[in-house]
N, C-alpha and C. Protein backbone atom coordinates (compact mmCIF):
# COMPACT_ATOMS: atom_id res chain seq x y z
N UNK A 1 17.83 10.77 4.14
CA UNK A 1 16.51 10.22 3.92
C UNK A 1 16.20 9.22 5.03
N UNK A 2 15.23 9.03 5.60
CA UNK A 2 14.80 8.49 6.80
C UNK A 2 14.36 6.61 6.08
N UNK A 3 14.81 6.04 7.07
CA UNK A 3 14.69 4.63 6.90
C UNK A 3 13.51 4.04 7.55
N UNK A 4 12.91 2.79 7.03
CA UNK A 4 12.50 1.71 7.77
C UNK A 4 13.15 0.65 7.87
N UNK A 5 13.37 0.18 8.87
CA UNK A 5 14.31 -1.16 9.59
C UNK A 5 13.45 -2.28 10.17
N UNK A 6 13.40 -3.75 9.76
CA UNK A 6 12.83 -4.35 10.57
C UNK A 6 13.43 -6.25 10.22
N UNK A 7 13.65 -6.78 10.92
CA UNK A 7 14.47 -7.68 11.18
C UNK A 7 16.10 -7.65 10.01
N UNK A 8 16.17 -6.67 10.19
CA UNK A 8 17.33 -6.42 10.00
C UNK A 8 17.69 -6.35 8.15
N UNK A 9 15.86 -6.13 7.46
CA UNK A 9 15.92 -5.45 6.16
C UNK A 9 15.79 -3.78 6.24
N UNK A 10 16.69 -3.14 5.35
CA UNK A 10 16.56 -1.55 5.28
C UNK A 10 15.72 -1.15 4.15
N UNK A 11 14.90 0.08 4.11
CA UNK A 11 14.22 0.60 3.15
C UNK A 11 14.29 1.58 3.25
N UNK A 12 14.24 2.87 1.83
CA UNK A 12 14.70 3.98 2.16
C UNK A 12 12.88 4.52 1.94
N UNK A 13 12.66 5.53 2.96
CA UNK A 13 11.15 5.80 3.04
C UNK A 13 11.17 7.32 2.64
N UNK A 14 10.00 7.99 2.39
CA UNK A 14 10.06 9.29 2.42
C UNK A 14 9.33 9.98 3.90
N UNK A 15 9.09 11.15 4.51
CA UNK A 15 8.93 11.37 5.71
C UNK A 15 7.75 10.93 6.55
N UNK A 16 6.67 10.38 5.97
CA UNK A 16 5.50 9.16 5.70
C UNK A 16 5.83 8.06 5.70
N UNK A 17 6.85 7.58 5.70
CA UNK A 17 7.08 6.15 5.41
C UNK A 17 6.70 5.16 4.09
N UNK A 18 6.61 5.96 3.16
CA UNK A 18 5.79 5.53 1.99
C UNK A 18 7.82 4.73 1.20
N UNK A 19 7.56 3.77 0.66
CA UNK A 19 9.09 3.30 -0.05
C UNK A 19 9.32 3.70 -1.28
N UNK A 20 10.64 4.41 -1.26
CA UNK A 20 11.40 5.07 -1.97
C UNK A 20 11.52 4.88 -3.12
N UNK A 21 11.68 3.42 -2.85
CA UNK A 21 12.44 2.32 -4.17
C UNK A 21 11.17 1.67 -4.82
N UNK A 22 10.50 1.96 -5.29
CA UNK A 22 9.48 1.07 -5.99
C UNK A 22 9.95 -0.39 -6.71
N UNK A 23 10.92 -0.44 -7.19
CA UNK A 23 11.23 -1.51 -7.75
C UNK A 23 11.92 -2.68 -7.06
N UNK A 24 12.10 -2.29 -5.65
CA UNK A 24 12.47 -3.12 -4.58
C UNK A 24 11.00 -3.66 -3.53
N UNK A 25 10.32 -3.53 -4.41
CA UNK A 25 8.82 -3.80 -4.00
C UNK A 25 8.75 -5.12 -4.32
N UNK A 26 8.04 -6.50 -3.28
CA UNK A 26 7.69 -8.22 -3.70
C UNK A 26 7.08 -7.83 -2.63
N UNK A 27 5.84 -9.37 -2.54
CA UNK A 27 5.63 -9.73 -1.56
C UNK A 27 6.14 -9.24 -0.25
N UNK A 28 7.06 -9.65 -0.14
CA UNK A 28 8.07 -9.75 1.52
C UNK A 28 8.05 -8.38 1.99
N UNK A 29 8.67 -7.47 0.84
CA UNK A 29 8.11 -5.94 1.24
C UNK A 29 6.86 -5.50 2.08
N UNK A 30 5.80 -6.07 1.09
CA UNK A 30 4.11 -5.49 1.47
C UNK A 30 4.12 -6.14 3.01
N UNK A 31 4.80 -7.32 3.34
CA UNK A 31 4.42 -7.98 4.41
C UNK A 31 5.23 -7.20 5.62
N UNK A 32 6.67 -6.75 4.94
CA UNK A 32 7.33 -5.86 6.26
C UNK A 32 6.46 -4.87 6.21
N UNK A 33 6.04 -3.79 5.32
CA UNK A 33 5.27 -2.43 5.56
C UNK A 33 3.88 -3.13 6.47
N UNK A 34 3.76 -3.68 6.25
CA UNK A 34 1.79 -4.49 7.10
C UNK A 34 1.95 -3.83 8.63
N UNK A 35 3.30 -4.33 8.92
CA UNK A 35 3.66 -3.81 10.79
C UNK A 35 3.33 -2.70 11.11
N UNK A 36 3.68 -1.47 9.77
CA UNK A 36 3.59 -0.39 10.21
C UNK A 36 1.86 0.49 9.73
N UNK A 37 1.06 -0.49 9.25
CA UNK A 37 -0.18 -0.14 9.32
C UNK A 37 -1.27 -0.65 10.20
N UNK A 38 -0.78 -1.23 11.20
CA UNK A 38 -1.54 -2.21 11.93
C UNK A 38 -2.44 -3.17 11.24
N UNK A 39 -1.96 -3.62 10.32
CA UNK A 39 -2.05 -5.09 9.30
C UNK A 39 -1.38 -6.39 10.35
N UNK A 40 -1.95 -7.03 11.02
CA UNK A 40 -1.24 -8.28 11.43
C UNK A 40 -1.13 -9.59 10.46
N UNK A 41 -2.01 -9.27 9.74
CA UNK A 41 -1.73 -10.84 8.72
C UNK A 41 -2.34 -10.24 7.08
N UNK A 42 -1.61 -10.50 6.45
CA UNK A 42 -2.43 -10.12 4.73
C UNK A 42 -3.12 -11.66 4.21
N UNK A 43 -4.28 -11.03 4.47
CA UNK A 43 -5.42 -12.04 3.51
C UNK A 43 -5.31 -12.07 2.53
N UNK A 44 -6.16 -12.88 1.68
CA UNK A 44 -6.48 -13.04 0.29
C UNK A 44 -7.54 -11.20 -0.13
N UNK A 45 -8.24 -10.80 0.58
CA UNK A 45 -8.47 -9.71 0.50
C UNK A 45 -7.78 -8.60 0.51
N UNK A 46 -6.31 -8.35 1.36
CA UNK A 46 -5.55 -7.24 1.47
C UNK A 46 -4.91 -7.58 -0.29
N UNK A 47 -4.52 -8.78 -0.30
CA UNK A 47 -3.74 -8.80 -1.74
C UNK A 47 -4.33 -8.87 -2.99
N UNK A 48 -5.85 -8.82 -2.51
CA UNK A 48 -6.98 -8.48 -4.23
C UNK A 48 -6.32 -6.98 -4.08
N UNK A 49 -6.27 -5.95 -3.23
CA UNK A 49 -6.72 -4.65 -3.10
C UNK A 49 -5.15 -4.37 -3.37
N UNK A 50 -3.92 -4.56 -2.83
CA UNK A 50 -2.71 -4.39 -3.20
C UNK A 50 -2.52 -4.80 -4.74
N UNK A 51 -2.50 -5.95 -5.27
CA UNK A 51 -2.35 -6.16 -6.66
C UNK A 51 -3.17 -5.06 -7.35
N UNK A 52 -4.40 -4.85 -7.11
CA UNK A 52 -5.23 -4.26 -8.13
C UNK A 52 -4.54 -2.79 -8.32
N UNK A 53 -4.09 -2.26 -7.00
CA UNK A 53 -3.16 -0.72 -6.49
C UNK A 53 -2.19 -0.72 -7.54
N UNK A 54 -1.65 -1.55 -7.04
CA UNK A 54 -0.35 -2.18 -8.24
C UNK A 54 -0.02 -2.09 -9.51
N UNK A 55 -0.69 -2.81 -10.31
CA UNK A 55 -1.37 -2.83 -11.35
C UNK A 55 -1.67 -2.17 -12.02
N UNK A 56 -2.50 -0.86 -11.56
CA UNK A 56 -2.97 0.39 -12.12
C UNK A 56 -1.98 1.40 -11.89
N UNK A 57 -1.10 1.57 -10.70
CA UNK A 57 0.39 2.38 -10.99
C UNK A 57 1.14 1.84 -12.06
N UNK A 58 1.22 0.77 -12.12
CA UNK A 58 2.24 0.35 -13.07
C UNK A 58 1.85 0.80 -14.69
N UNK A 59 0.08 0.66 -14.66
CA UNK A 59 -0.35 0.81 -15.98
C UNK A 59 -0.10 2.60 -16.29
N UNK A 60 -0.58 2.88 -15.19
CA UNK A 60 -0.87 4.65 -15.46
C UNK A 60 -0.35 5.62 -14.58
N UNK A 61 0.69 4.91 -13.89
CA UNK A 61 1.45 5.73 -13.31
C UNK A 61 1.05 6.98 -11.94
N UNK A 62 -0.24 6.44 -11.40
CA UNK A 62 -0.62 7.21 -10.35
C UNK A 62 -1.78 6.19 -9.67
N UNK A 63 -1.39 6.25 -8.49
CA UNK A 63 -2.63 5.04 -7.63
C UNK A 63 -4.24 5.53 -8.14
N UNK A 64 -4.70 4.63 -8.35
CA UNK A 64 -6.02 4.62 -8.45
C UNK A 64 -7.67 5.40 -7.89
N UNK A 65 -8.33 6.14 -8.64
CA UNK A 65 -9.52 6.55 -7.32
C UNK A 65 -9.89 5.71 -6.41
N UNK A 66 -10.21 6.45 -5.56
CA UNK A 66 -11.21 5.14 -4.43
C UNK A 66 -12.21 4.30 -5.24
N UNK A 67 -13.48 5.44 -5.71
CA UNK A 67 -14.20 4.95 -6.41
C UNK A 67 -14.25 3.98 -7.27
N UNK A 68 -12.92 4.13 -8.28
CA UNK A 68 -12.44 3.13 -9.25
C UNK A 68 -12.15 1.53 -8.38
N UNK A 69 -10.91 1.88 -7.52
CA UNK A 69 -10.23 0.76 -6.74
C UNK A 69 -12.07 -0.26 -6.03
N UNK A 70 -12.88 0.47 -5.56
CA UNK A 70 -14.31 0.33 -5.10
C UNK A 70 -14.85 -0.73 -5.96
N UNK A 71 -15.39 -0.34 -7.03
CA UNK A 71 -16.06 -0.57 -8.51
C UNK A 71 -15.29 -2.20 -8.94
N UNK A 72 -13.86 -1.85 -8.90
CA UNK A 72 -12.98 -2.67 -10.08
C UNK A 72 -12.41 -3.94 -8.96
N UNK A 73 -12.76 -3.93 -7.53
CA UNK A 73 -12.35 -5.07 -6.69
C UNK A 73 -14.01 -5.26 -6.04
N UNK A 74 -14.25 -4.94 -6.01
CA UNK A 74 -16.18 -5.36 -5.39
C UNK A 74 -15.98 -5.06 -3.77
N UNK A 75 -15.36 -4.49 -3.55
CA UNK A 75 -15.21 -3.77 -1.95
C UNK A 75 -15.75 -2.85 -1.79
N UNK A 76 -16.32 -2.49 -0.65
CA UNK A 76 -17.27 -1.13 -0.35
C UNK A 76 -16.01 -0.48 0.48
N UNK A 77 -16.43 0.91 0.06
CA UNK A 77 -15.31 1.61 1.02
C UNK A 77 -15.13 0.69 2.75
N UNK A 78 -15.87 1.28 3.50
CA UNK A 78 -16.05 0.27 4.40
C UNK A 78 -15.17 -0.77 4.75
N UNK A 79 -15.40 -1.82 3.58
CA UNK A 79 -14.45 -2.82 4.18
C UNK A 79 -12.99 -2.99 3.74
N UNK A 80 -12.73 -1.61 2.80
CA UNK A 80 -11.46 -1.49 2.53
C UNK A 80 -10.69 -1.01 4.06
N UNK A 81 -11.38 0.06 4.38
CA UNK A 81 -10.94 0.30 5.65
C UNK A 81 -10.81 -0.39 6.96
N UNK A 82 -11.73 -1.70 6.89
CA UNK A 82 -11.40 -2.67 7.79
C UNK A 82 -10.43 -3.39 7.26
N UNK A 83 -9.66 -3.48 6.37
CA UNK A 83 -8.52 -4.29 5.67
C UNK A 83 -7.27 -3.55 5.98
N UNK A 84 -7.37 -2.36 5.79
CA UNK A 84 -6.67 -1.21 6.03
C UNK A 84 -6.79 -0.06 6.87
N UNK A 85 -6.47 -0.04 7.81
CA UNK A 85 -7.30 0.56 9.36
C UNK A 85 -7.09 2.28 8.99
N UNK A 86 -5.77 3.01 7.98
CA UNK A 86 -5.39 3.70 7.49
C UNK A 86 -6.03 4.43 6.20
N UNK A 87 -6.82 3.85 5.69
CA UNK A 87 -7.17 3.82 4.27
C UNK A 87 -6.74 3.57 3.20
N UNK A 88 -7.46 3.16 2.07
CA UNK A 88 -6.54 2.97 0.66
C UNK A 88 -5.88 3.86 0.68
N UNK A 89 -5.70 4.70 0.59
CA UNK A 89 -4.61 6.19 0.03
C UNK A 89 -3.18 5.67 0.87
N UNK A 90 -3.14 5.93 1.88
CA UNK A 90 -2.48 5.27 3.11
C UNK A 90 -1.91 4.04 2.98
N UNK A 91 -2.65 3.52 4.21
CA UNK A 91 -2.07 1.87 4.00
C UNK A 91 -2.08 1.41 3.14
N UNK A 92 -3.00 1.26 2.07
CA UNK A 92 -2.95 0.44 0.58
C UNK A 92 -1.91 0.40 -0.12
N UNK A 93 -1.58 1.82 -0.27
CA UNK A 93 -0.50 2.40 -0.71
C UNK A 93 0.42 1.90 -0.33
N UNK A 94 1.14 2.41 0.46
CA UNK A 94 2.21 1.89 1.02
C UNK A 94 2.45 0.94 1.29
N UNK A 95 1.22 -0.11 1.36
CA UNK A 95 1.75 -1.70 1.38
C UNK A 95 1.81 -2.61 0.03
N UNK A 96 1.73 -1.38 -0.87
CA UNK A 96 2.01 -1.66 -2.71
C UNK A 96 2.74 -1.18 -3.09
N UNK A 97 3.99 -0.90 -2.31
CA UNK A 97 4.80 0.02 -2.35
C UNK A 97 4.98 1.52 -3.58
N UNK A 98 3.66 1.72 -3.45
CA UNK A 98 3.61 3.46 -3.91
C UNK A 98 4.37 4.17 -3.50
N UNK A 99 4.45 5.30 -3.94
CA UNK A 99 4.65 6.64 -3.66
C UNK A 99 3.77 7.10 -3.05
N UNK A 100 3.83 8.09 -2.06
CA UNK A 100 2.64 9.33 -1.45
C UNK A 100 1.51 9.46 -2.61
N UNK A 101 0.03 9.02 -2.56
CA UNK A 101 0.09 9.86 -3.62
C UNK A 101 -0.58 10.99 -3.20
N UNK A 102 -0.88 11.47 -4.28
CA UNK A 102 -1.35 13.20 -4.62
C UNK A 102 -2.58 13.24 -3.66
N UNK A 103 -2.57 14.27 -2.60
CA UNK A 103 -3.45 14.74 -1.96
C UNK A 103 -3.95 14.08 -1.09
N UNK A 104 -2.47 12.63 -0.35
CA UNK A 104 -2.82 11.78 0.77
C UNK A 104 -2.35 12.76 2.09
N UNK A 105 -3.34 12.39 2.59
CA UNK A 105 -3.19 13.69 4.01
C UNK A 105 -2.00 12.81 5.05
């Protein structure tokens, strides 16, 4: 299984880089994955949109619609994508330490 490495923490990724281990998911995590979305700093905005990601996997076990994630944080698509240069599906994801989800290209 293919790794991410970065100051000398390991994570086991799947071939996306999405983390393996969900339950080895904090803070410090979302902040190592940020590098690999071209995230240089997490705002108070990246972490409305990560918690809320969060939150709703944890409740129901599959990341959230756009639409929903849209609606339920007051973000327009738009500026999710300026938060996340990748998109929610994508970067969001993976910096909430998800899984791939279903039908992320």
């Amino acid at each position: 299984m293919p790794e991410f490495v970065i100051e000398g923490r390991t994570y086991e990724v799947d071939e996306d880089g999405f983390l393996q281990e969900p339950e080895r998911w904090n803070e410090g995590v979302a902040k190592d994955f940020a590098s690999t979305e071209a995230v240089t700093e997490l705002t108070e905005g990246h972490w409305k949109i990560i918690n809320y990601i969060r939150g709703y996997y944890l409740e129901f076990g599959i990341a959230p619609m756009i639409r929903k994630l849209c609606k339920e944080t007051g973000y327009k698509l738009k500026e999710i994508y300026e938060l996340f240069p990748s998109g929610p599906a994508k970067g969001a994801c993976k910096l909430a330490g998800l899984p791939k989800p279903t039908g992320c290209v």
